[in-house]
Structure formats: structure tokens, C-alpha cells
Protein backbone atom coordinates (compact mmCIF):
# COMPACT_ATOMS: atom_id res chain seq x y z
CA UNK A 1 56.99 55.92 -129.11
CA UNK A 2 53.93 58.04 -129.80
CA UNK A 3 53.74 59.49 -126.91
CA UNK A 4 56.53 60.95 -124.89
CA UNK A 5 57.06 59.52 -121.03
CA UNK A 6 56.50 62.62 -119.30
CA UNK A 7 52.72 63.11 -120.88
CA UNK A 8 52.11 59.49 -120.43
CA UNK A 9 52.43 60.05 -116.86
CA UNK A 10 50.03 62.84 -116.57
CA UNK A 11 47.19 60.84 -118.81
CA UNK A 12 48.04 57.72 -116.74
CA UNK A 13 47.77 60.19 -113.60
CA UNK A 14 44.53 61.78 -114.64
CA UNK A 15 42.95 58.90 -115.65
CA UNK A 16 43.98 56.51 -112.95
CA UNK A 17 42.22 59.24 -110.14
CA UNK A 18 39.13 60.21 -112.63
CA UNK A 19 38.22 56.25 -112.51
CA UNK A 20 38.30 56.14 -108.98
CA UNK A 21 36.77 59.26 -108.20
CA UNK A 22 33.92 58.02 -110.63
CA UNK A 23 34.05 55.01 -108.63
CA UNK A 24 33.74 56.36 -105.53
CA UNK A 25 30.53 58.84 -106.60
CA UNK A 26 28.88 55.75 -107.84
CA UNK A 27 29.42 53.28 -104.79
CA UNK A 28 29.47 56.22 -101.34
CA UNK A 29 27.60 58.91 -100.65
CA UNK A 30 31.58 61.37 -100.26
CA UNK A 31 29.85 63.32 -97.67
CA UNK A 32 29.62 60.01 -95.22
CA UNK A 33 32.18 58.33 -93.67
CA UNK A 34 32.59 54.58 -92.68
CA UNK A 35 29.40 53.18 -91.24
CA UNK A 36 28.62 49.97 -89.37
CA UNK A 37 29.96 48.51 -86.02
CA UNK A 38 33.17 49.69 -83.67
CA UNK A 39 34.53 46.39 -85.25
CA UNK A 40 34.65 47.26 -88.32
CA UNK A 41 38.83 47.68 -90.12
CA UNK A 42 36.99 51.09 -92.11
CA UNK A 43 35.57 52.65 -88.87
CA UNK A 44 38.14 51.53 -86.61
CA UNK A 45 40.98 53.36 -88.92
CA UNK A 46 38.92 56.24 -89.20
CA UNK A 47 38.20 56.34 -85.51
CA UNK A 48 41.81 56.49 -84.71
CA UNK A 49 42.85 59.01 -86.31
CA UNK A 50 39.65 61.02 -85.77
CA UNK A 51 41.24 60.33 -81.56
CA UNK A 52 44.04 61.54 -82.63
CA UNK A 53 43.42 64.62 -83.85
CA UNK A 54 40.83 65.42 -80.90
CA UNK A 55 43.43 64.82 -78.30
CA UNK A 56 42.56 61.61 -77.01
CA UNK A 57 45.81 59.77 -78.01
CA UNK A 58 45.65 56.18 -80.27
CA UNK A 59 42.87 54.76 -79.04
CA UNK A 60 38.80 53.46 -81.04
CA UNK A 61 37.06 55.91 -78.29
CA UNK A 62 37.99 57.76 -75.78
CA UNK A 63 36.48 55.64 -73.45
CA UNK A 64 38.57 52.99 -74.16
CA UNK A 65 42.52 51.90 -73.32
CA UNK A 66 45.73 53.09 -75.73
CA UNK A 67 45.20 50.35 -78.29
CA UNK A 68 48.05 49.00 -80.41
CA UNK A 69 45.96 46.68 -82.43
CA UNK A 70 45.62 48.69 -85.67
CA UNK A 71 49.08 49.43 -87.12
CA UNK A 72 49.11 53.03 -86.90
CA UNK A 73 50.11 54.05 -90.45
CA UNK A 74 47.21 54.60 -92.60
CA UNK A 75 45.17 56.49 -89.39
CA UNK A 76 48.46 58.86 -89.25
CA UNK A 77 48.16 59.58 -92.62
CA UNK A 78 44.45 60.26 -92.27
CA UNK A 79 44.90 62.03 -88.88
CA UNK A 80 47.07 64.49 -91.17
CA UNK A 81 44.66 65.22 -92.91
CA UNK A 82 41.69 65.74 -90.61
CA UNK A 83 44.33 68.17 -88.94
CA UNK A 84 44.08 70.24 -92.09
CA UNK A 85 40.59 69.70 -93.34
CA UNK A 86 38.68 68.78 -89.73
CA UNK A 87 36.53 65.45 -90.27
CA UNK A 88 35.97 65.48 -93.99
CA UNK A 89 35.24 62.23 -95.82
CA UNK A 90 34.66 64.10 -99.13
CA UNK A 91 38.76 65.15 -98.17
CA UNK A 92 39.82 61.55 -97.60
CA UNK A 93 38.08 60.16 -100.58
CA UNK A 94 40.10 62.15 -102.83
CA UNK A 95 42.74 61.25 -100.89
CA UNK A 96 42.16 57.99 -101.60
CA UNK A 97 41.83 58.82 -105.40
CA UNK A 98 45.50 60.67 -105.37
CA UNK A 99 47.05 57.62 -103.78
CA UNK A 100 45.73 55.53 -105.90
CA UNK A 101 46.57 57.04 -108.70
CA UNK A 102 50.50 57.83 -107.31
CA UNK A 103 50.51 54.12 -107.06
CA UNK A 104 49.45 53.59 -110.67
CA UNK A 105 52.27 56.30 -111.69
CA UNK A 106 54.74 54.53 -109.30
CA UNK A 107 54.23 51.03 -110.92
CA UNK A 108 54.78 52.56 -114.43
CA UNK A 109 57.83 53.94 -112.94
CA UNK A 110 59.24 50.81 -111.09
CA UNK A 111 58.25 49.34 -114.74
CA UNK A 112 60.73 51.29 -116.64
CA UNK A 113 63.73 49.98 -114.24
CA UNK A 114 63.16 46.31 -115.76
CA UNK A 115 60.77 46.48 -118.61
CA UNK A 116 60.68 47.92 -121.88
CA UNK A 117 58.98 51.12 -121.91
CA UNK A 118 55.61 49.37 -124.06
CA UNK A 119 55.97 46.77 -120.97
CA UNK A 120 56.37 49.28 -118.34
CA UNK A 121 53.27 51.36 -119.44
CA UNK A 122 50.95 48.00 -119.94
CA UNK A 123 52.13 47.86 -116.53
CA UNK A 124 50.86 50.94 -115.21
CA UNK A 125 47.91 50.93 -117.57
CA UNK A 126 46.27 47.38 -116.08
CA UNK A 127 47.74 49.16 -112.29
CA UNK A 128 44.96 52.08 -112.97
CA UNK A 129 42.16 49.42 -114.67
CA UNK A 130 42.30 46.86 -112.23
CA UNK A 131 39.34 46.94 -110.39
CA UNK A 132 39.71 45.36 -107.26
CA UNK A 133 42.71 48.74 -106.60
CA UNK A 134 40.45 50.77 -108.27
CA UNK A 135 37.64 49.91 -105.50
CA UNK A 136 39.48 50.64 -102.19
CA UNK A 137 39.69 54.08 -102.89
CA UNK A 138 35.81 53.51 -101.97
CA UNK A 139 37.14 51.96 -98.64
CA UNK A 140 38.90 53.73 -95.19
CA UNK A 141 41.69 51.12 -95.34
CA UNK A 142 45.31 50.84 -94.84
CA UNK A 143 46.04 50.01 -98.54
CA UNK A 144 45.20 52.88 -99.27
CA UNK A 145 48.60 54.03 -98.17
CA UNK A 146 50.46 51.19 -98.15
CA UNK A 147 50.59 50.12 -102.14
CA UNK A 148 52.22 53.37 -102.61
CA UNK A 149 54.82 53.50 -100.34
CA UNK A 150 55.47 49.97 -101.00
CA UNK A 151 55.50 50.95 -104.85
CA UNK A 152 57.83 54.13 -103.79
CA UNK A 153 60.18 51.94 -101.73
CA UNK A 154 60.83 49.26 -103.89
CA UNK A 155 61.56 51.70 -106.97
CA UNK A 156 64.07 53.54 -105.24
CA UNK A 157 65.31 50.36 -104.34
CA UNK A 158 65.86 48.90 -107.48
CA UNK A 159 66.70 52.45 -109.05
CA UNK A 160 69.86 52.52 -106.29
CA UNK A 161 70.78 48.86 -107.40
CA UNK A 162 70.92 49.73 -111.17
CA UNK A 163 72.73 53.40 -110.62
CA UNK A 164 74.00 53.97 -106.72
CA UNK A 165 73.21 57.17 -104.74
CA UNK A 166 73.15 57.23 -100.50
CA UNK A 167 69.72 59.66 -101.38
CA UNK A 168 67.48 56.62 -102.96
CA UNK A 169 68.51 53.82 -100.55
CA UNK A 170 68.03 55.94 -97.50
CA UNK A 171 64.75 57.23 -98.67
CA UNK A 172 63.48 53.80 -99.79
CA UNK A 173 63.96 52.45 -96.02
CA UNK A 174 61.79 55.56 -95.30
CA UNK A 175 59.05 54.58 -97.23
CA UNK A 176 59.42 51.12 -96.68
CA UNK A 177 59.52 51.52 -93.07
CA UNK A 178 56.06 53.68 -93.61
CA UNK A 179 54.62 50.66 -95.07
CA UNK A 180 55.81 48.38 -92.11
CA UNK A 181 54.01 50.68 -89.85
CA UNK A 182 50.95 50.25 -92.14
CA UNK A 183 51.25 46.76 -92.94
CA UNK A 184 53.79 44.59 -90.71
CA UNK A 185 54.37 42.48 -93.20
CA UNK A 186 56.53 44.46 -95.01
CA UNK A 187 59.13 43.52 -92.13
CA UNK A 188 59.91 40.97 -94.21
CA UNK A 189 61.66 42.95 -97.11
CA UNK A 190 64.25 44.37 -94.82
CA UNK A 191 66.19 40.91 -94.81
CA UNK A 192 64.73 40.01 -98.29
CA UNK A 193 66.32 43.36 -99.65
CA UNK A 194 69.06 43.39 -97.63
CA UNK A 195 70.44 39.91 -98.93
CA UNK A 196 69.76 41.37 -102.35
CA UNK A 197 72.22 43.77 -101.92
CA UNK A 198 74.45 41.31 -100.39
CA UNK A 199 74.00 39.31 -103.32
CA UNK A 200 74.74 42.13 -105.59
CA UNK A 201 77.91 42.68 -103.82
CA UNK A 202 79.27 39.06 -103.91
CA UNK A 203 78.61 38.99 -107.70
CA UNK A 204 80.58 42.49 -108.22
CA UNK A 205 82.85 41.47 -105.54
CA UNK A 206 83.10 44.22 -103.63
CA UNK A 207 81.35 45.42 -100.18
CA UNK A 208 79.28 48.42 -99.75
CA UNK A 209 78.91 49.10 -95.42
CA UNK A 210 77.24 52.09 -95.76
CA UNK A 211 74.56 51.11 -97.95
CA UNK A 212 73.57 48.69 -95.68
CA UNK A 213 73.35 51.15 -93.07
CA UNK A 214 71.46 54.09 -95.40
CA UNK A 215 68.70 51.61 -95.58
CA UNK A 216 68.38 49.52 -92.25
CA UNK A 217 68.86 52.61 -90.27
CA UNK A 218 65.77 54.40 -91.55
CA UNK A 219 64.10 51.37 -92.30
CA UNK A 220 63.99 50.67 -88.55
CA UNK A 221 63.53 54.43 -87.47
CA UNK A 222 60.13 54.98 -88.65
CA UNK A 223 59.15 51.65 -86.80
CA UNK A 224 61.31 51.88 -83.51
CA UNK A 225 60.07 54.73 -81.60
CA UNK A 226 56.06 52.80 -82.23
CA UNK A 227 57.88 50.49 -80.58
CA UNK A 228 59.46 51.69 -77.69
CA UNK A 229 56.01 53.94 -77.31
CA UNK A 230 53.85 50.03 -77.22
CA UNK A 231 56.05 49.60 -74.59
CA UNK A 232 55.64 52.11 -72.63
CA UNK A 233 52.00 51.97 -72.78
CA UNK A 234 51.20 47.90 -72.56
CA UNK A 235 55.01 47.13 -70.52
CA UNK A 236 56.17 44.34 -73.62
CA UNK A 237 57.91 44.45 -76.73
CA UNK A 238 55.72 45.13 -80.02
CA UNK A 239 57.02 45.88 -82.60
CA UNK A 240 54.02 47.41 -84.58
CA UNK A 241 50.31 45.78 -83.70
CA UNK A 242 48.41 43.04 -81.59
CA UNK A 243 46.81 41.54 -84.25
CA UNK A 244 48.87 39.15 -85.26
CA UNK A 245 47.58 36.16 -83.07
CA UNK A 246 43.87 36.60 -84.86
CA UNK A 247 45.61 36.91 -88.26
CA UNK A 248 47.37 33.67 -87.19
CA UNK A 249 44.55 31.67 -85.71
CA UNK A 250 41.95 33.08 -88.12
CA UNK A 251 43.92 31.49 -91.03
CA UNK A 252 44.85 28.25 -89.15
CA UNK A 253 42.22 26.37 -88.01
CA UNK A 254 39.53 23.01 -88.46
CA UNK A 255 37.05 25.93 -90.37
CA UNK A 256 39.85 26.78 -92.60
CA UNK A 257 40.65 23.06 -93.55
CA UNK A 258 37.67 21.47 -93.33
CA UNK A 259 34.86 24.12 -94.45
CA UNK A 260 34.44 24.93 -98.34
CA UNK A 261 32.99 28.20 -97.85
CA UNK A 262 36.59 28.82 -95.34
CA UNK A 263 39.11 26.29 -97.04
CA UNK A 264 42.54 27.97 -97.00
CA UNK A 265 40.90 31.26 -96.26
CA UNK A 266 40.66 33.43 -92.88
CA UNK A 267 37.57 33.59 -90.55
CA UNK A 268 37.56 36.15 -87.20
CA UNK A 269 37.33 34.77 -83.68
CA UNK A 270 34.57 34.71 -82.36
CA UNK A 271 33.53 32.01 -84.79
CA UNK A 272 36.10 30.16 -83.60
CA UNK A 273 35.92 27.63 -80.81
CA UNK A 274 37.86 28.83 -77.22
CA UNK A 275 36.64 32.04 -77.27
CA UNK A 276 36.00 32.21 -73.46
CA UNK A 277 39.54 32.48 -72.90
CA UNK A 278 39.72 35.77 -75.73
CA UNK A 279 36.96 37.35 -73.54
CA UNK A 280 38.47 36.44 -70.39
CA UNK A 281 41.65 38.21 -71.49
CA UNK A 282 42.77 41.33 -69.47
CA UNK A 283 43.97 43.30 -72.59
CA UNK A 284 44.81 43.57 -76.31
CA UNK A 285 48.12 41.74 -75.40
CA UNK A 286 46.70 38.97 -73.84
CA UNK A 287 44.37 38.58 -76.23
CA UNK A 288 46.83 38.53 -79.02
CA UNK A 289 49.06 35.80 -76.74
CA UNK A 290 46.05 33.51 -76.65
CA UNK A 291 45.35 33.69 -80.18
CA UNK A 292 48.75 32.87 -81.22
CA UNK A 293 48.95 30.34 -78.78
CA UNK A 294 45.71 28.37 -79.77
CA UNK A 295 47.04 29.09 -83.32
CA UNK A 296 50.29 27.26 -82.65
CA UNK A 297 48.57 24.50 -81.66
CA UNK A 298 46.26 23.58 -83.53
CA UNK A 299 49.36 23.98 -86.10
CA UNK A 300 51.17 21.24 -84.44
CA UNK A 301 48.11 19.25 -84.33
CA UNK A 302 47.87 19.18 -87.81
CA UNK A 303 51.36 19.66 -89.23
CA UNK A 304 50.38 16.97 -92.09
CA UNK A 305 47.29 19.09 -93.52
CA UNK A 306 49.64 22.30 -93.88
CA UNK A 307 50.69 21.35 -97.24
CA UNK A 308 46.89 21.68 -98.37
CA UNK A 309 46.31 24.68 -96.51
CA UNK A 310 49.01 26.35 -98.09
CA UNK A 311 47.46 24.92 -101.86
């Protein structure tokens, strides 16, 4: 091609961060930080790790119990930083801009494992255009740091499936255990992954231990000691956050089925009927046990509409 693969990556680098950056000068004022109410994912995130920095442990203010309802990976990151910088949005913007961009690189990258390089650079060209990724650098939000770990992980990933090495598989459960802690839903590509390999190994006939090992074991060991400290600080198992009853309830529900503005989409609680017994809840964790409850049921109530609700 016209262009070798190594400058490619520094125009697709440089140009994926000047778009945001232009973005984010045209939509915030970089010197400002999240506004709006404690509510709020942006100024929750950034209030976290703004706690954590100042000494007052994981919590939205320092007024307020050890929460657990944010998963704690994108305010670590961001904590990092403030450690370095002090409160700096102008700092976390570009931040912002860099991870984005890594993630553009990163799916250019993942690209060349099963494209063709003109496929793999389309890839990573409509990665730095699209504007929806290009916008959250705008945004204090976890995706921020989760699309590139998730992008890092899963080329490592495939890059150990197509050539072997203990070094990739290991670090891929690293950063895919990073983007569990950011977004639980990445759980689910430990088994997913996993039975790839199996598969891989049933087709070649032959049985690899310790790669299953290199990648469950760090996988698990960025999540586990979250865990064992959500324990310690609300006496139950969680694995990352206490927000998965909302998530759950929010998404299943008569609004949700019933509603065109809502249909098949997600609406918050308190818009929701029941919600004397959220407020009457003693903690996060009762909270979240409600929610997933009243979720559950309405579910069973209405096993026949799930087929539309998942349309």
C-alpha cells in the first residue's frame, strides 16, 4: 500500500485525538468539570475519584457511606490522574482525547489479526469518525476507559490464538479484568473466551492447562480484591457494583413495553412505580435487592411480552 503501517498509525493517532479535542473545545468550556445534580453518572465518577484522592475513601461525598454503586474503574483511572495533576478537567479532557484515540489505534490493530490491511484501516478510520465515540471524550464517563481496554484485551486475545505466547494471554485477562471493573459486563467474556480456547483446543486436539490459567487468573485478580473489599465494607458478596437491580428493573418494566417514547429502552426509578420501598431501603444493597426483586417479577409476570422487548 501507499502508505506504510507504522505512519498510518501515527496519522490515524493524530487525527483520531485532534477530532476530539476539536470536539471537546466546541461542546465544554475544558476549564469546567461535570455540572448538574449528585445524580448525575459524569459528576458522580468525577466525585469519586476527586474522594479518593482527598482521603475520604470511595464514596460521592464525604458525608456520605463507602458506596459500591459506581464500578470503580474509570474513577481509578481518573483518581490517577488528579493525583498527578490535582483537580484538572482541562487534564482529563485530554485524557479523554488520548483514550480515544488509543482505542481508534487499537481497533486498526485488532483489524489486522482478521482483516485485510485496506479492511483493517477502514476499520480504524470509521473507529476515529464515528461520532457518537468521538463525543464522549466530551463526557466524565466510564467508556472512556473501558473501549480501550476492551479493544486491548480482545487483541491480545486473538493475537495469542493466531501465534501463542503466556505474555499476551496473561496480559489480556489484565486488561479485560480492568474493563470488568469498569463495566461488569465484561464478566461475560471470561466464559465466552474461555470456551473459545476450549474450542480451539478440541479442533487442534490438544490441551493447553496453563493458558487457561494465564488468563482466568489475572482476569479474576484485578476484580477479586474489589470484591473481598465490598465485603468488608457492606458484609455480602459483590462482585463489582450495586447497580445492577436499577439496570435490571429500569429495562424491564410496563413503561418499557407499553410507552413509545420507553419501548425496549431503560428509564431510572423513581419513575417507576414502588418506589417507597427504594426509599425505605437501609443501604445501597438493599436498594439494589429490591430493584432486582421487583425486576424479577414483573419478568415473570410478563414472560410472553419478552420476545418483543428483546425486538
Amino acid at each position: 500500500m501507499w502508505m506504510q503501517p507504522r505512519y498510518f498509525v501515527v496519522l490515524l493517532l493524530v487525527g483520531a485525538f485532534s477530532l476530539r479535542l476539536g470536539t471537546v473545545l466546541a461542546f465544554r468550556d475544558i476549564h469546567e468539570g461535570p455540572t448538574g445534580g449528585i445524580g448525575n453518572d459524569d459528576v458522580q465518577f468525577n466525585q469519586l475519584a476527586l474522594n479518593l484522592v482527598n482521603g475520604y475513601g470511595y464514596r460521592v461525598t464525604p458525608d456520605r457511606p463507602l458506596a459500591s454503586f459506581r464500578a470503580p474503574g474509570f474513577p481509578f483511572v481518573l483518581g490517577a490522574l488528579y493525583a498527578i495533576t490535582g483537580e484538572s478537567p482541562p487534564a482529563a479532557y485530554l485524557l479523554f482525547c488520548l483514550l480515544g484515540a488509543a482505542a481508534c489505534v487499537l481497533t486498526y490493530l485488532l483489524g489486522r489479526e482478521v482483516l485485510t490491511e485496506t479492511g483493517a484501516r477502514l476499520a480504524g478510520l470509521l473507529a476515529a469518525l464515528y461520532f457518537p465515540h468521538v463525543y464522549m471524550a466530551t463526557n466524565f464517563i466510564s467508556e472512556n476507559v473501558y473501549v480501550p481496554v476492551l479493544a486491548l484485551g480482545v487483541w491480545l486475545f486473538v493475537r495469542f490464538m493466531k501465534q501463542g505466547g503466556g505474555r499476551l494471554i496473561a496480559v489480556a485477562g489484565v486488561a479485560l479484568g480492568w474493563a470488568t471493573l469498569t463495566r461488569p459486563g465484561a464478566l461475560l467474556l471470561l466464559p465466552l473466551l474461555l470456551g473459545v480456547l476450549a474450542w480451539s483446543d478440541f479442533r487442534a486436539r490438544q490441551f493447553r492447562p496453563w493458558a487457561y490459567v494465564l488468563f482466568a487468573i489475572p482476569f479474576l485478580g484485578v476484580i477479586v480484591p474489589w470484591t473481598v473489599r465490598n465485603h468488608e465494607v457492606h458484609g455480602k458478596w459483590i462482585l463489582v457494583a450495586t447497580n445492577g437491580g436499577t439496570t435490571f428493573w429500569g429495562g424491564n418494566n410496563d413503561l418499557v413495553l407499553n410507552e413509545r417514547k420507553h419501548l425496549g429502552y431503560w428509564v431510572p426509578s423513581t419513575e417507576l412505580p414502588d418506589r417507597d420501598q427504594i426509599d425505605a431501603a437501609n443501604s445501597e444493597v438493599e436498594r439494589d435487592e429490591i430493584e432486582w426483586r421487583l425486576g424479577k417479577n414483573w419478568v415473570r409476570a410478563h414472560w410472553t411480552s419478552m420476545p418483543l422487548l428483546w425486538l
